[in-house]
PDB file of N, CA and C in Angstrom:
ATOM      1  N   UNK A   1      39.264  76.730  89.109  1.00  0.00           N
ATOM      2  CA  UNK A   1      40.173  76.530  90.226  1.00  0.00           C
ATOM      3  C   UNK A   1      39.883  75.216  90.941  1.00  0.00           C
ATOM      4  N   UNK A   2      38.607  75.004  91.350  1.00  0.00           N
ATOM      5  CA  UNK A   2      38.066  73.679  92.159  1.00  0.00           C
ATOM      6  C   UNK A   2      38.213  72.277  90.897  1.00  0.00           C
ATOM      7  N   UNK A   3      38.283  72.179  89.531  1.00  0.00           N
ATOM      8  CA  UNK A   3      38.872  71.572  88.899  1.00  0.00           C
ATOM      9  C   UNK A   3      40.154  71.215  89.262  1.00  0.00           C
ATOM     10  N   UNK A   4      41.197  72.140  89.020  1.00  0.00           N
ATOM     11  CA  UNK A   4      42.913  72.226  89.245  1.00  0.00           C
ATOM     12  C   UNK A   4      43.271  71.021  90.771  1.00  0.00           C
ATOM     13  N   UNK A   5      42.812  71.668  91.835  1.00  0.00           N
ATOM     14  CA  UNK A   5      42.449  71.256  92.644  1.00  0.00           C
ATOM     15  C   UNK A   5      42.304  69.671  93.191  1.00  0.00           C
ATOM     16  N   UNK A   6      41.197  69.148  92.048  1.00  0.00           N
ATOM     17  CA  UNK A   6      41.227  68.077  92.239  1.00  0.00           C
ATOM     18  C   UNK A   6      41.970  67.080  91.020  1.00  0.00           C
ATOM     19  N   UNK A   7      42.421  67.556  90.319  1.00  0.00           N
ATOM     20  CA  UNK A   7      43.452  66.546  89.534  1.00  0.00           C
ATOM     21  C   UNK A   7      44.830  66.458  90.415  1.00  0.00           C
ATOM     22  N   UNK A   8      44.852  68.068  90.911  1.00  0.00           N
ATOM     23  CA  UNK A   8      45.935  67.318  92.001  1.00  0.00           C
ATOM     24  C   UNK A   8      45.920  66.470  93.320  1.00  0.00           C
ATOM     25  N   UNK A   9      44.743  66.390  93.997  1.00  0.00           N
ATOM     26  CA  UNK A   9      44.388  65.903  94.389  1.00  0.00           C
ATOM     27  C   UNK A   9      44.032  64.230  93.786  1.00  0.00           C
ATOM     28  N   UNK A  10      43.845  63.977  92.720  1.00  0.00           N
ATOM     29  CA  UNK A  10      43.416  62.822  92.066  1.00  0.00           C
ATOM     30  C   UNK A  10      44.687  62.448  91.741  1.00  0.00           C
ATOM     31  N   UNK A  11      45.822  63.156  91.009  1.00  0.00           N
ATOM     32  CA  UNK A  11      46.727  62.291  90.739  1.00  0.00           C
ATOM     33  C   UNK A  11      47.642  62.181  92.206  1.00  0.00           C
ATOM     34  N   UNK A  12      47.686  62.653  93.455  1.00  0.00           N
ATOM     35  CA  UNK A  12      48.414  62.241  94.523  1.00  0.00           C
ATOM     36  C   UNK A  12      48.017  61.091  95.474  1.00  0.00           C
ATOM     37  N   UNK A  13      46.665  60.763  94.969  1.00  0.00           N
ATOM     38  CA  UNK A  13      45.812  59.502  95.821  1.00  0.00           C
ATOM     39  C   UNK A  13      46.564  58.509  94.903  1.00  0.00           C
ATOM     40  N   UNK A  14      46.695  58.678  93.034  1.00  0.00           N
ATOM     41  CA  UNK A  14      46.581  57.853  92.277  1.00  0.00           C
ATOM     42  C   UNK A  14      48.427  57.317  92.469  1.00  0.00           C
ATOM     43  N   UNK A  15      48.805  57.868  92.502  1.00  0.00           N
ATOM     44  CA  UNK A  15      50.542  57.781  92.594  1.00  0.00           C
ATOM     45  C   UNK A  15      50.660  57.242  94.192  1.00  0.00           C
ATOM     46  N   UNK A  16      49.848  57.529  94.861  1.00  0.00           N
ATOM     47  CA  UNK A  16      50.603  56.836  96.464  1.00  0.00           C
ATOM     48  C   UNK A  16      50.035  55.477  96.020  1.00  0.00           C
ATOM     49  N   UNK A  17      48.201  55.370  95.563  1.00  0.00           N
ATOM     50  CA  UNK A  17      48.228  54.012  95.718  1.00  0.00           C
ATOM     51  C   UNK A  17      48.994  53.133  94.688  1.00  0.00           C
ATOM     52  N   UNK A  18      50.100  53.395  93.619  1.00  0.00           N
ATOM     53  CA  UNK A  18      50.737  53.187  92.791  1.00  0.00           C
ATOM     54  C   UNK A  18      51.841  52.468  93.497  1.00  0.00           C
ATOM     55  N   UNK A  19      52.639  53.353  93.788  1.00  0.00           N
ATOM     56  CA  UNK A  19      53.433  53.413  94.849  1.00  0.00           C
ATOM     57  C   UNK A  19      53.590  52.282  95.872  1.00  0.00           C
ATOM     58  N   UNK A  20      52.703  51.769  96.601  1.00  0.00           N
ATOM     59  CA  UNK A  20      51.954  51.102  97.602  1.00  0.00           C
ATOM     60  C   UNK A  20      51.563  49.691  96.675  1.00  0.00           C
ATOM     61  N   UNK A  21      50.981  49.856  95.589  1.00  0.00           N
ATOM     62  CA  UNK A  21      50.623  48.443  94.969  1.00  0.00           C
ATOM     63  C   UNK A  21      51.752  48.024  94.921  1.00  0.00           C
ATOM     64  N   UNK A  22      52.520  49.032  94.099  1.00  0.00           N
ATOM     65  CA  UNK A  22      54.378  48.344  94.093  1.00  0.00           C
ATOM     66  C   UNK A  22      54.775  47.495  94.486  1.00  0.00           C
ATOM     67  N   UNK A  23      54.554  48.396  95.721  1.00  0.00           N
ATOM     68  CA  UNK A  23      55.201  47.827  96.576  1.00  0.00           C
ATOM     69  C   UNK A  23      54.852  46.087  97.295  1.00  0.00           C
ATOM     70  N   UNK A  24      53.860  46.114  97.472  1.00  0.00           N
ATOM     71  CA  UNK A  24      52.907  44.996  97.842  1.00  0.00           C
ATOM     72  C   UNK A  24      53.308  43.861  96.293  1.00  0.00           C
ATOM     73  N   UNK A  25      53.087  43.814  95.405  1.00  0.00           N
ATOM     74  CA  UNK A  25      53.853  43.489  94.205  1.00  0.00           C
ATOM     75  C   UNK A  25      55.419  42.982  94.794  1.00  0.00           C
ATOM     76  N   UNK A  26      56.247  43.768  95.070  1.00  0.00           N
ATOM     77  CA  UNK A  26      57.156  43.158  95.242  1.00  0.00           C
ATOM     78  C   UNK A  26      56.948  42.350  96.560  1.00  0.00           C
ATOM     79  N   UNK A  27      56.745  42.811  97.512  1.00  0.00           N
ATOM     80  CA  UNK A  27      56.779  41.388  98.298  1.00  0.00           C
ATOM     81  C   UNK A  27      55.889  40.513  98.204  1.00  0.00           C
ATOM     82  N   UNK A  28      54.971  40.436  97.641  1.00  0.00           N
ATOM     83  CA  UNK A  28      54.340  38.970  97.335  1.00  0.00           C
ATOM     84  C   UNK A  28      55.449  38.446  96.369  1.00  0.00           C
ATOM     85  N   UNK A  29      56.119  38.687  95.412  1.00  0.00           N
ATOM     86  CA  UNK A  29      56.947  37.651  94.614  1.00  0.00           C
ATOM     87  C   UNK A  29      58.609  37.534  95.860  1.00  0.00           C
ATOM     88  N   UNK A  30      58.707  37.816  96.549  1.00  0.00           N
ATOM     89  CA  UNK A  30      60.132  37.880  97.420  1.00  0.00           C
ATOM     90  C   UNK A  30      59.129  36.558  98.339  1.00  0.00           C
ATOM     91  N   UNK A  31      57.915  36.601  98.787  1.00  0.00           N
ATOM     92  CA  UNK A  31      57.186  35.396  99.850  1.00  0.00           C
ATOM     93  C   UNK A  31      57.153  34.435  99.088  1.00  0.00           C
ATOM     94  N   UNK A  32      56.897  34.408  97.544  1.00  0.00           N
ATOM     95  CA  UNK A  32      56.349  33.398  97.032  1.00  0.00           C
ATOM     96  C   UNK A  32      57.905  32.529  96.519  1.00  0.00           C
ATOM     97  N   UNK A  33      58.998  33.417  96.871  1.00  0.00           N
ATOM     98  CA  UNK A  33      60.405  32.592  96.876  1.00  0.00           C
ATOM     99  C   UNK A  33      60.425  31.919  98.185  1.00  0.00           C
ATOM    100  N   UNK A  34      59.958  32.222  98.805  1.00  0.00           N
ATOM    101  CA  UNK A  34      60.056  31.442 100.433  1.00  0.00           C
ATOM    102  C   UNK A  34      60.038  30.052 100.157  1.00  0.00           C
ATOM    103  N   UNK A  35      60.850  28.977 100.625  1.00  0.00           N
ATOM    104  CA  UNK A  35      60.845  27.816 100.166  1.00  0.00           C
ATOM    105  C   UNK A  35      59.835  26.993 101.131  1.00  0.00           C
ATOM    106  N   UNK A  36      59.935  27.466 101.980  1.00  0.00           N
ATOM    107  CA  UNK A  36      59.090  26.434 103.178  1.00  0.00           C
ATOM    108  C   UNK A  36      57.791  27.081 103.263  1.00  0.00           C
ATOM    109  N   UNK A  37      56.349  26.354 103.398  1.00  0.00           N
ATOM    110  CA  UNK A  37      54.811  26.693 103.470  1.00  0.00           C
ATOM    111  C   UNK A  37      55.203  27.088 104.363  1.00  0.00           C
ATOM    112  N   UNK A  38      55.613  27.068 105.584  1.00  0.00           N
ATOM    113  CA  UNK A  38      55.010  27.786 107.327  1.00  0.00           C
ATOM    114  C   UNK A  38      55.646  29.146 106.700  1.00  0.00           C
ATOM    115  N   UNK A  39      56.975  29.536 106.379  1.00  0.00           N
ATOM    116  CA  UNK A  39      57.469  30.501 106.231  1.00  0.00           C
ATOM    117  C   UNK A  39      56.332  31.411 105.238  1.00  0.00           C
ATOM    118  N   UNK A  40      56.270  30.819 104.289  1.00  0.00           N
ATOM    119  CA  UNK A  40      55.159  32.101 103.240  1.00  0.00           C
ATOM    120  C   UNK A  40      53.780  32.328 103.985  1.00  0.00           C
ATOM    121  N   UNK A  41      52.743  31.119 104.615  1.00  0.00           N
ATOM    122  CA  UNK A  41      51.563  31.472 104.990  1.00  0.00           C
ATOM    123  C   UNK A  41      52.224  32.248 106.442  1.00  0.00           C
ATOM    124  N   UNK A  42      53.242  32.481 107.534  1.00  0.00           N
ATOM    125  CA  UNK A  42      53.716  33.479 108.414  1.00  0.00           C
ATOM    126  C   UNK A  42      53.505  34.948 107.458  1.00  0.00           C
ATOM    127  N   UNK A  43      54.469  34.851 106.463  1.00  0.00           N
ATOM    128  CA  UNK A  43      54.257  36.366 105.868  1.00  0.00           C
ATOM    129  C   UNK A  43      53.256  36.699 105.300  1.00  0.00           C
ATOM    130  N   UNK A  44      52.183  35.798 104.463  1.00  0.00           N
ATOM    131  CA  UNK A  44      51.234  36.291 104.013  1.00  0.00           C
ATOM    132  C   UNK A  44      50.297  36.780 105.251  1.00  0.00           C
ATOM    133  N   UNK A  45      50.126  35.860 106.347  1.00  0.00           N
ATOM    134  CA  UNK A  45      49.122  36.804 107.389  1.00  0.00           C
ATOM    135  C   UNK A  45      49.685  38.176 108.035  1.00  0.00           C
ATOM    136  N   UNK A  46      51.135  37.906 108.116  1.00  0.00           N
ATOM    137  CA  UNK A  46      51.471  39.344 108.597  1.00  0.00           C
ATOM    138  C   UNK A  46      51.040  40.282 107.647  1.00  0.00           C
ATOM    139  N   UNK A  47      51.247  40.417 106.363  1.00  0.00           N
ATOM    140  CA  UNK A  47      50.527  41.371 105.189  1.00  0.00           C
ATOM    141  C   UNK A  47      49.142  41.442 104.959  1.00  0.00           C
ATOM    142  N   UNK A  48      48.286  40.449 105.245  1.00  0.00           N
ATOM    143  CA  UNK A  48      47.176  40.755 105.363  1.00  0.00           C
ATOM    144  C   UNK A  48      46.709  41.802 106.066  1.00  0.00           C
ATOM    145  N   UNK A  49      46.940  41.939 107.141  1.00  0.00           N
ATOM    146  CA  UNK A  49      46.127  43.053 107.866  1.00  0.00           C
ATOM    147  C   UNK A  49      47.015  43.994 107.275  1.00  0.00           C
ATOM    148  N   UNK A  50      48.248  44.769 106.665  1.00  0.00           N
ATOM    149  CA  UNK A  50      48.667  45.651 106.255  1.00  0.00           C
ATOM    150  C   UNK A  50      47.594  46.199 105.032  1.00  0.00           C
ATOM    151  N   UNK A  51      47.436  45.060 104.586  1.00  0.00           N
ATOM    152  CA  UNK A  51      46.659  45.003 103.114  1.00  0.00           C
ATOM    153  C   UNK A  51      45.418  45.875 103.166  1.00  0.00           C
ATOM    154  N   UNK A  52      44.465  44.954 104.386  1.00  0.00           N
ATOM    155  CA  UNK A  52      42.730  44.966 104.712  1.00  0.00           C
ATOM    156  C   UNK A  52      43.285  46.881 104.960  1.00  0.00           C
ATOM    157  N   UNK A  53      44.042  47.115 105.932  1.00  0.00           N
ATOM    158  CA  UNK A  53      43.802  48.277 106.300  1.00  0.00           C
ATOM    159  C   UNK A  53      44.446  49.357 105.121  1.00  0.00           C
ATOM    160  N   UNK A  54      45.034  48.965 104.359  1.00  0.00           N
ATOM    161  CA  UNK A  54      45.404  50.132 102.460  1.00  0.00           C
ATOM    162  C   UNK A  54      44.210  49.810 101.959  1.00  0.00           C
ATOM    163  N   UNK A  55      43.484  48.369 101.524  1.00  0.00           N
ATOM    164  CA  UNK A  55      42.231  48.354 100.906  1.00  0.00           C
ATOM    165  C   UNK A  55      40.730  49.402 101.609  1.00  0.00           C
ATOM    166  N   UNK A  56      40.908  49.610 102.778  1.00  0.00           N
ATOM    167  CA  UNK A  56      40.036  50.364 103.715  1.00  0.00           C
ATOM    168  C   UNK A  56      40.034  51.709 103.900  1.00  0.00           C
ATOM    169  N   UNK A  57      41.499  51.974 103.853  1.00  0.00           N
ATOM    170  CA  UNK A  57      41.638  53.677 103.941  1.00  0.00           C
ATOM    171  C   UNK A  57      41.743  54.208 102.686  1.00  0.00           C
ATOM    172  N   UNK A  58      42.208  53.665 101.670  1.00  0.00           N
ATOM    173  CA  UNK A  58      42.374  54.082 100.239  1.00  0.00           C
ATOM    174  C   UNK A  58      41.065  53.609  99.256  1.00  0.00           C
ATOM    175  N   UNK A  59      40.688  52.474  99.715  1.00  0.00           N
ATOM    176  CA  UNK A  59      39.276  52.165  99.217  1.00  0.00           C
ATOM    177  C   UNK A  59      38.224  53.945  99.230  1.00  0.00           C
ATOM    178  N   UNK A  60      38.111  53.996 100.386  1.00  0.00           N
ATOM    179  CA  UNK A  60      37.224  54.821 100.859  1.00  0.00           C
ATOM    180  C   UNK A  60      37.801  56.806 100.117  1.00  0.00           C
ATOM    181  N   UNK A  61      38.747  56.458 100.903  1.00  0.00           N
ATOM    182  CA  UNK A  61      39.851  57.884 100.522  1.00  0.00           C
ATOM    183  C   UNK A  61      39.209  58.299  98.418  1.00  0.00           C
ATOM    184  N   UNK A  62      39.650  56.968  97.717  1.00  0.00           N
ATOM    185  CA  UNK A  62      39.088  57.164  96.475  1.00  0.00           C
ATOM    186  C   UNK A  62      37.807  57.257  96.197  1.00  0.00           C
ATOM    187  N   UNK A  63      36.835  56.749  96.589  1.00  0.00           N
ATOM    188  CA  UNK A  63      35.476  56.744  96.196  1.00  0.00           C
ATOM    189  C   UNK A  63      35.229  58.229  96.738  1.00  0.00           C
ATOM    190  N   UNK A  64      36.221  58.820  97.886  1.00  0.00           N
ATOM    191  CA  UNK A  64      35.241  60.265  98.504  1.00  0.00           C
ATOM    192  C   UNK A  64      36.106  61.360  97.241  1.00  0.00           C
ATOM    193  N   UNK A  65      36.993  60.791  96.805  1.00  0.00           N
ATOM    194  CA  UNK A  65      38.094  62.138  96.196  1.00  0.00           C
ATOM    195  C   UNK A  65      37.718  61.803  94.434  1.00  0.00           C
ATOM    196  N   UNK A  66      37.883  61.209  94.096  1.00  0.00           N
ATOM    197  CA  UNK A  66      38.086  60.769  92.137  1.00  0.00           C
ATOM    198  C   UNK A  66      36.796  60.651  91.971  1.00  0.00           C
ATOM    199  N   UNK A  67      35.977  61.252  92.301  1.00  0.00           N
ATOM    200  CA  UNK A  67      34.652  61.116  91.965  1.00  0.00           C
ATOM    201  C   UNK A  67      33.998  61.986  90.797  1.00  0.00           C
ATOM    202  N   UNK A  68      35.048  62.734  90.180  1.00  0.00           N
ATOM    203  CA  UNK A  68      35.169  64.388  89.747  1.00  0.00           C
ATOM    204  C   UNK A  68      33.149  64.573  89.259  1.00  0.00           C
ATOM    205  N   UNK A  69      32.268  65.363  89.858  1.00  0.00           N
ATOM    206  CA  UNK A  69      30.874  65.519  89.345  1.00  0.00           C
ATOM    207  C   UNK A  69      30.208  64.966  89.232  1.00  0.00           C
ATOM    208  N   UNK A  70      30.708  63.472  89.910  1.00  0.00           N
ATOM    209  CA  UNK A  70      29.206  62.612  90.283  1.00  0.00           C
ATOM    210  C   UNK A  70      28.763  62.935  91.482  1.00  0.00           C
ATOM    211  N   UNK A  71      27.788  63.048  91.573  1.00  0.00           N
ATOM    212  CA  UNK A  71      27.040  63.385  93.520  1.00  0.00           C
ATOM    213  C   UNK A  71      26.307  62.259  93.650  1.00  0.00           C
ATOM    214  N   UNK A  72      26.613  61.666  95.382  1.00  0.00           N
ATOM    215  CA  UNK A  72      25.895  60.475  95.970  1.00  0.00           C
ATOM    216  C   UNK A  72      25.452  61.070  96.735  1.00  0.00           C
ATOM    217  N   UNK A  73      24.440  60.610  96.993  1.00  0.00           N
ATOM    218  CA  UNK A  73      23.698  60.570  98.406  1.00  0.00           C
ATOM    219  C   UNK A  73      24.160  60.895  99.283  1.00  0.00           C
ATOM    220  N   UNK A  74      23.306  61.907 100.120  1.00  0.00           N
ATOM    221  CA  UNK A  74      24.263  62.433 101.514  1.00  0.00           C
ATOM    222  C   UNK A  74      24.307  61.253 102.535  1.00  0.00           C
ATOM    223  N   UNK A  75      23.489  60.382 102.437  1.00  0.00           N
ATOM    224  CA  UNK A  75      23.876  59.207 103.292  1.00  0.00           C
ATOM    225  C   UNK A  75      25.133  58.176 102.672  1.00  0.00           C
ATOM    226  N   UNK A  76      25.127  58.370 101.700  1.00  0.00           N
ATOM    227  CA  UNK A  76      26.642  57.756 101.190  1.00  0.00           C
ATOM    228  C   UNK A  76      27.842  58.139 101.060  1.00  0.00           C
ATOM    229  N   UNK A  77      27.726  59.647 101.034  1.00  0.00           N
ATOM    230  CA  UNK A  77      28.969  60.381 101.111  1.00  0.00           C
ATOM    231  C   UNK A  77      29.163  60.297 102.853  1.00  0.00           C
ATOM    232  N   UNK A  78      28.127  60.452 103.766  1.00  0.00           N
ATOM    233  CA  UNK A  78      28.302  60.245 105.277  1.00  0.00           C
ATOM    234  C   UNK A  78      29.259  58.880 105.218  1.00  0.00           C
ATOM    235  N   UNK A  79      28.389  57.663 105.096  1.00  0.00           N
ATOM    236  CA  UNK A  79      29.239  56.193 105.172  1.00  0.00           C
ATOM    237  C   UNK A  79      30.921  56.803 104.402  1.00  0.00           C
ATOM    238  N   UNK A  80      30.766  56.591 103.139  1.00  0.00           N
ATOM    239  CA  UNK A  80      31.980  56.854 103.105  1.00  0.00           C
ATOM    240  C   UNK A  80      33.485  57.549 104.254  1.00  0.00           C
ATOM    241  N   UNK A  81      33.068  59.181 104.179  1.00  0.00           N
ATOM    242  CA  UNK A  81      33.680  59.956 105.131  1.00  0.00           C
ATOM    243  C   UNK A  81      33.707  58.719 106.566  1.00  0.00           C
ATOM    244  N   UNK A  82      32.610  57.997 107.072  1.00  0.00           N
ATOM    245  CA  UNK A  82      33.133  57.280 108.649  1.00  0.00           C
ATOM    246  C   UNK A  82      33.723  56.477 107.947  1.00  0.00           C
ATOM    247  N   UNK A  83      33.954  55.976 106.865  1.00  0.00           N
ATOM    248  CA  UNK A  83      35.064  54.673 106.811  1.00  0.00           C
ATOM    249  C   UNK A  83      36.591  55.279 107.293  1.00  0.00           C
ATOM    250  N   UNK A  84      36.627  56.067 106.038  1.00  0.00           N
ATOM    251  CA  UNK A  84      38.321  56.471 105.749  1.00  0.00           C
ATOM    252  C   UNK A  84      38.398  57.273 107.744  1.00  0.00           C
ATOM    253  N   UNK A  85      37.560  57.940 108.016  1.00  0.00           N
ATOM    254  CA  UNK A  85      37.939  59.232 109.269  1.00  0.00           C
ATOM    255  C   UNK A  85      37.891  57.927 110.667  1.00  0.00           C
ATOM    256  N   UNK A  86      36.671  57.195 110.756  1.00  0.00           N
ATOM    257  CA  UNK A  86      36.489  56.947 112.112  1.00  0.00           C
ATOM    258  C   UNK A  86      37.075  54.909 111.840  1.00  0.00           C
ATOM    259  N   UNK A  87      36.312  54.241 110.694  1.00  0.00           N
ATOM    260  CA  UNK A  87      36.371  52.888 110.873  1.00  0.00           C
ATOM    261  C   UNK A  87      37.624  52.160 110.587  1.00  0.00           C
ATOM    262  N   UNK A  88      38.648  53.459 109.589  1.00  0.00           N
ATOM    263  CA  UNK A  88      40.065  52.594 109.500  1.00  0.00           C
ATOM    264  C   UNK A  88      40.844  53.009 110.682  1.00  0.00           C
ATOM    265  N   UNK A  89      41.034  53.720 111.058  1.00  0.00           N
ATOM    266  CA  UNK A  89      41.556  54.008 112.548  1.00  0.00           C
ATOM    267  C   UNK A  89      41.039  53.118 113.822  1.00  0.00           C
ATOM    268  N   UNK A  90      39.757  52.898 113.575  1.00  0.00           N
ATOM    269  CA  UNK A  90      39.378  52.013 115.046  1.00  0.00           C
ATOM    270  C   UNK A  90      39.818  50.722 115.000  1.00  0.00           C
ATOM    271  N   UNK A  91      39.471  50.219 113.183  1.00  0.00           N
ATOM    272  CA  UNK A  91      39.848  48.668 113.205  1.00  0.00           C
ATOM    273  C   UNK A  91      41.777  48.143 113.060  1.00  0.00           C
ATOM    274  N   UNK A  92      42.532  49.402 112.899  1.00  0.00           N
ATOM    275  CA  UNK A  92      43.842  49.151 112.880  1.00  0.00           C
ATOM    276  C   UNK A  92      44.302  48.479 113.889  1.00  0.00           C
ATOM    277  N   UNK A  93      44.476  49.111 115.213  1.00  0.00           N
ATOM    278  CA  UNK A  93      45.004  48.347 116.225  1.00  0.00           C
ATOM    279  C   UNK A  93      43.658  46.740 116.292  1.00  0.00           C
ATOM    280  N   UNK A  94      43.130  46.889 116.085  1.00  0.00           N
ATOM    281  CA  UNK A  94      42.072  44.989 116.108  1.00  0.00           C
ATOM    282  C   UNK A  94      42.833  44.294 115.076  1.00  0.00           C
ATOM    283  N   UNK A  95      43.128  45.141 114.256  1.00  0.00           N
ATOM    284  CA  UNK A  95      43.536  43.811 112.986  1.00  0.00           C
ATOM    285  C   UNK A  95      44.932  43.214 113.111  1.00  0.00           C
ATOM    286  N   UNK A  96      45.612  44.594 113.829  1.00  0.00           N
ATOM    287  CA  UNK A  96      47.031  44.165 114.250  1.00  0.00           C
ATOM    288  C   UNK A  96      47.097  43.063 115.321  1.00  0.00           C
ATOM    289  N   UNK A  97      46.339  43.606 116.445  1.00  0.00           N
ATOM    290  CA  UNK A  97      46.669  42.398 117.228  1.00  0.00           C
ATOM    291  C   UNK A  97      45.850  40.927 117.155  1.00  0.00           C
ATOM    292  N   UNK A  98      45.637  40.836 115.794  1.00  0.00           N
ATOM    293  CA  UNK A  98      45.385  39.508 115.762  1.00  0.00           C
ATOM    294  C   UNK A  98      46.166  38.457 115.296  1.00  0.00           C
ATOM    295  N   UNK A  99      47.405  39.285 115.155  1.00  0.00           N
ATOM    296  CA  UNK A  99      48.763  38.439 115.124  1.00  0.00           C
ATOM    297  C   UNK A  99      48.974  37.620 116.430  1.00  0.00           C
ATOM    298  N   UNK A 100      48.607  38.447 117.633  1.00  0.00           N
ATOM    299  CA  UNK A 100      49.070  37.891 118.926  1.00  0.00           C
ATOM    300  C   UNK A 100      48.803  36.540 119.461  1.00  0.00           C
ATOM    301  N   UNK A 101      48.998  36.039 120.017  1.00  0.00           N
ATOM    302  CA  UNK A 101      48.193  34.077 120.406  1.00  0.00           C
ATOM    303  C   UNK A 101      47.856  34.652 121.203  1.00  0.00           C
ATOM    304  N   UNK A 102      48.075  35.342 122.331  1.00  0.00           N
ATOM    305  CA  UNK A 102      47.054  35.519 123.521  1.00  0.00           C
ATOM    306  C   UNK A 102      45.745  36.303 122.960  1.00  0.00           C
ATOM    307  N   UNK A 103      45.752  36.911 122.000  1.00  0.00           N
ATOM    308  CA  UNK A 103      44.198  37.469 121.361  1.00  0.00           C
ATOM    309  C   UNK A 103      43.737  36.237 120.623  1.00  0.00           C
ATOM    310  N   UNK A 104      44.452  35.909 119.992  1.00  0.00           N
ATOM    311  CA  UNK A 104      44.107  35.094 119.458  1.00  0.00           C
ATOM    312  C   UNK A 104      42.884  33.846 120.097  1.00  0.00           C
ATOM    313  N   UNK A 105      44.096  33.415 121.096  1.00  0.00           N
ATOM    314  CA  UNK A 105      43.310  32.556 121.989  1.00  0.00           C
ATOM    315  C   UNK A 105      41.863  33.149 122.808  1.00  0.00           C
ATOM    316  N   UNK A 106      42.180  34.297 122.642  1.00  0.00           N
ATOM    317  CA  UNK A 106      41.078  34.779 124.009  1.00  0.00           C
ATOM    318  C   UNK A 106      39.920  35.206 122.880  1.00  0.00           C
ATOM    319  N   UNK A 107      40.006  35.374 121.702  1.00  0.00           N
ATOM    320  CA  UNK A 107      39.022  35.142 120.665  1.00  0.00           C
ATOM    321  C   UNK A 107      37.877  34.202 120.818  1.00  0.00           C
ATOM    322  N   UNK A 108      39.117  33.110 120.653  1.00  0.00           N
ATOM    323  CA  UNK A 108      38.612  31.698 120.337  1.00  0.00           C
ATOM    324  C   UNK A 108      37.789  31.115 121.784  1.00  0.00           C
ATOM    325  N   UNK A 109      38.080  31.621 122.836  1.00  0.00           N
ATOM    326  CA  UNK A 109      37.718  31.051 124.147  1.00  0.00           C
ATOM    327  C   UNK A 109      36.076  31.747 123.919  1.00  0.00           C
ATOM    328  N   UNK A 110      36.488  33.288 123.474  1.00  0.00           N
ATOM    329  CA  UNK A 110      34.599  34.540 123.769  1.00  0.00           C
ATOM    330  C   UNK A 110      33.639  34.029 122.541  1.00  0.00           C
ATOM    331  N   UNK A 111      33.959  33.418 121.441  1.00  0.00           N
ATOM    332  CA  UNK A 111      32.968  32.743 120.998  1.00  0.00           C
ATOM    333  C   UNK A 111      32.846  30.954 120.545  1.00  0.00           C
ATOM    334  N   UNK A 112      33.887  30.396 120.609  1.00  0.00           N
ATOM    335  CA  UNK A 112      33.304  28.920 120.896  1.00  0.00           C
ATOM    336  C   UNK A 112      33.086  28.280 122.090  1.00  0.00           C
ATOM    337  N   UNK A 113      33.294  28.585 123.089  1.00  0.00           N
ATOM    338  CA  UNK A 113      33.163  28.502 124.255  1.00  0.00           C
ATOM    339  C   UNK A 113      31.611  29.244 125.002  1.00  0.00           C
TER     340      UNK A 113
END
């Protein structure tokens, strides 16, 4: 039963992040039609942080789920579990607003300054 379980579990991680690469796939070739540099490096940073935070929650999400009968370390299965539960949730709203110029700026003021 705990087999069954996790193939379904394994193939619904494996199909979203499918899904999701796709997708990311298609708009990198729709940016890379962008004729003007300001226009593509605008969209590529807006997708970046979309990106960092699918590479972070799904990074983690897979290493804790498709693992089928390997056992890590309870200190590694801990790290893991705070990535996907506590560290992609905290760093979402940070990564987003580093689109903003006023974060931006007020970045740049708290450490070169």
């Amino acid at each position: 039963m705990i087999l069954i379980e996790d193939v379904i579990h394994s193939v619904a991680i494996i199909i979203t992040i499918l899904i999701i690469a796709l997708s990311y796939i298609r708009i990198v070739t729709v940016i890379l039609r962008i004729s003007s540099a300001e226009g593509r490096q605008k969209a590529f940073s807006t997708c970046a942080g979309h990106f960092t935070i699918f590479l972070m929650f799904f990074g983690s999400v897979s290493l804790m789920y498709l693992r089928f009968n390997t056992t890590y370390p309870p200190v590694l299965d801990t790290a893991i579990s705070l990535m996907f539960t506590v560290l992609a949730p905290f760093f979402n709203p940070i990564i987003y607003s580093l689109r903003n110029k006023d974060m931006k700026n007020a970045i740049k003021e708290l450490f070169f300054l």
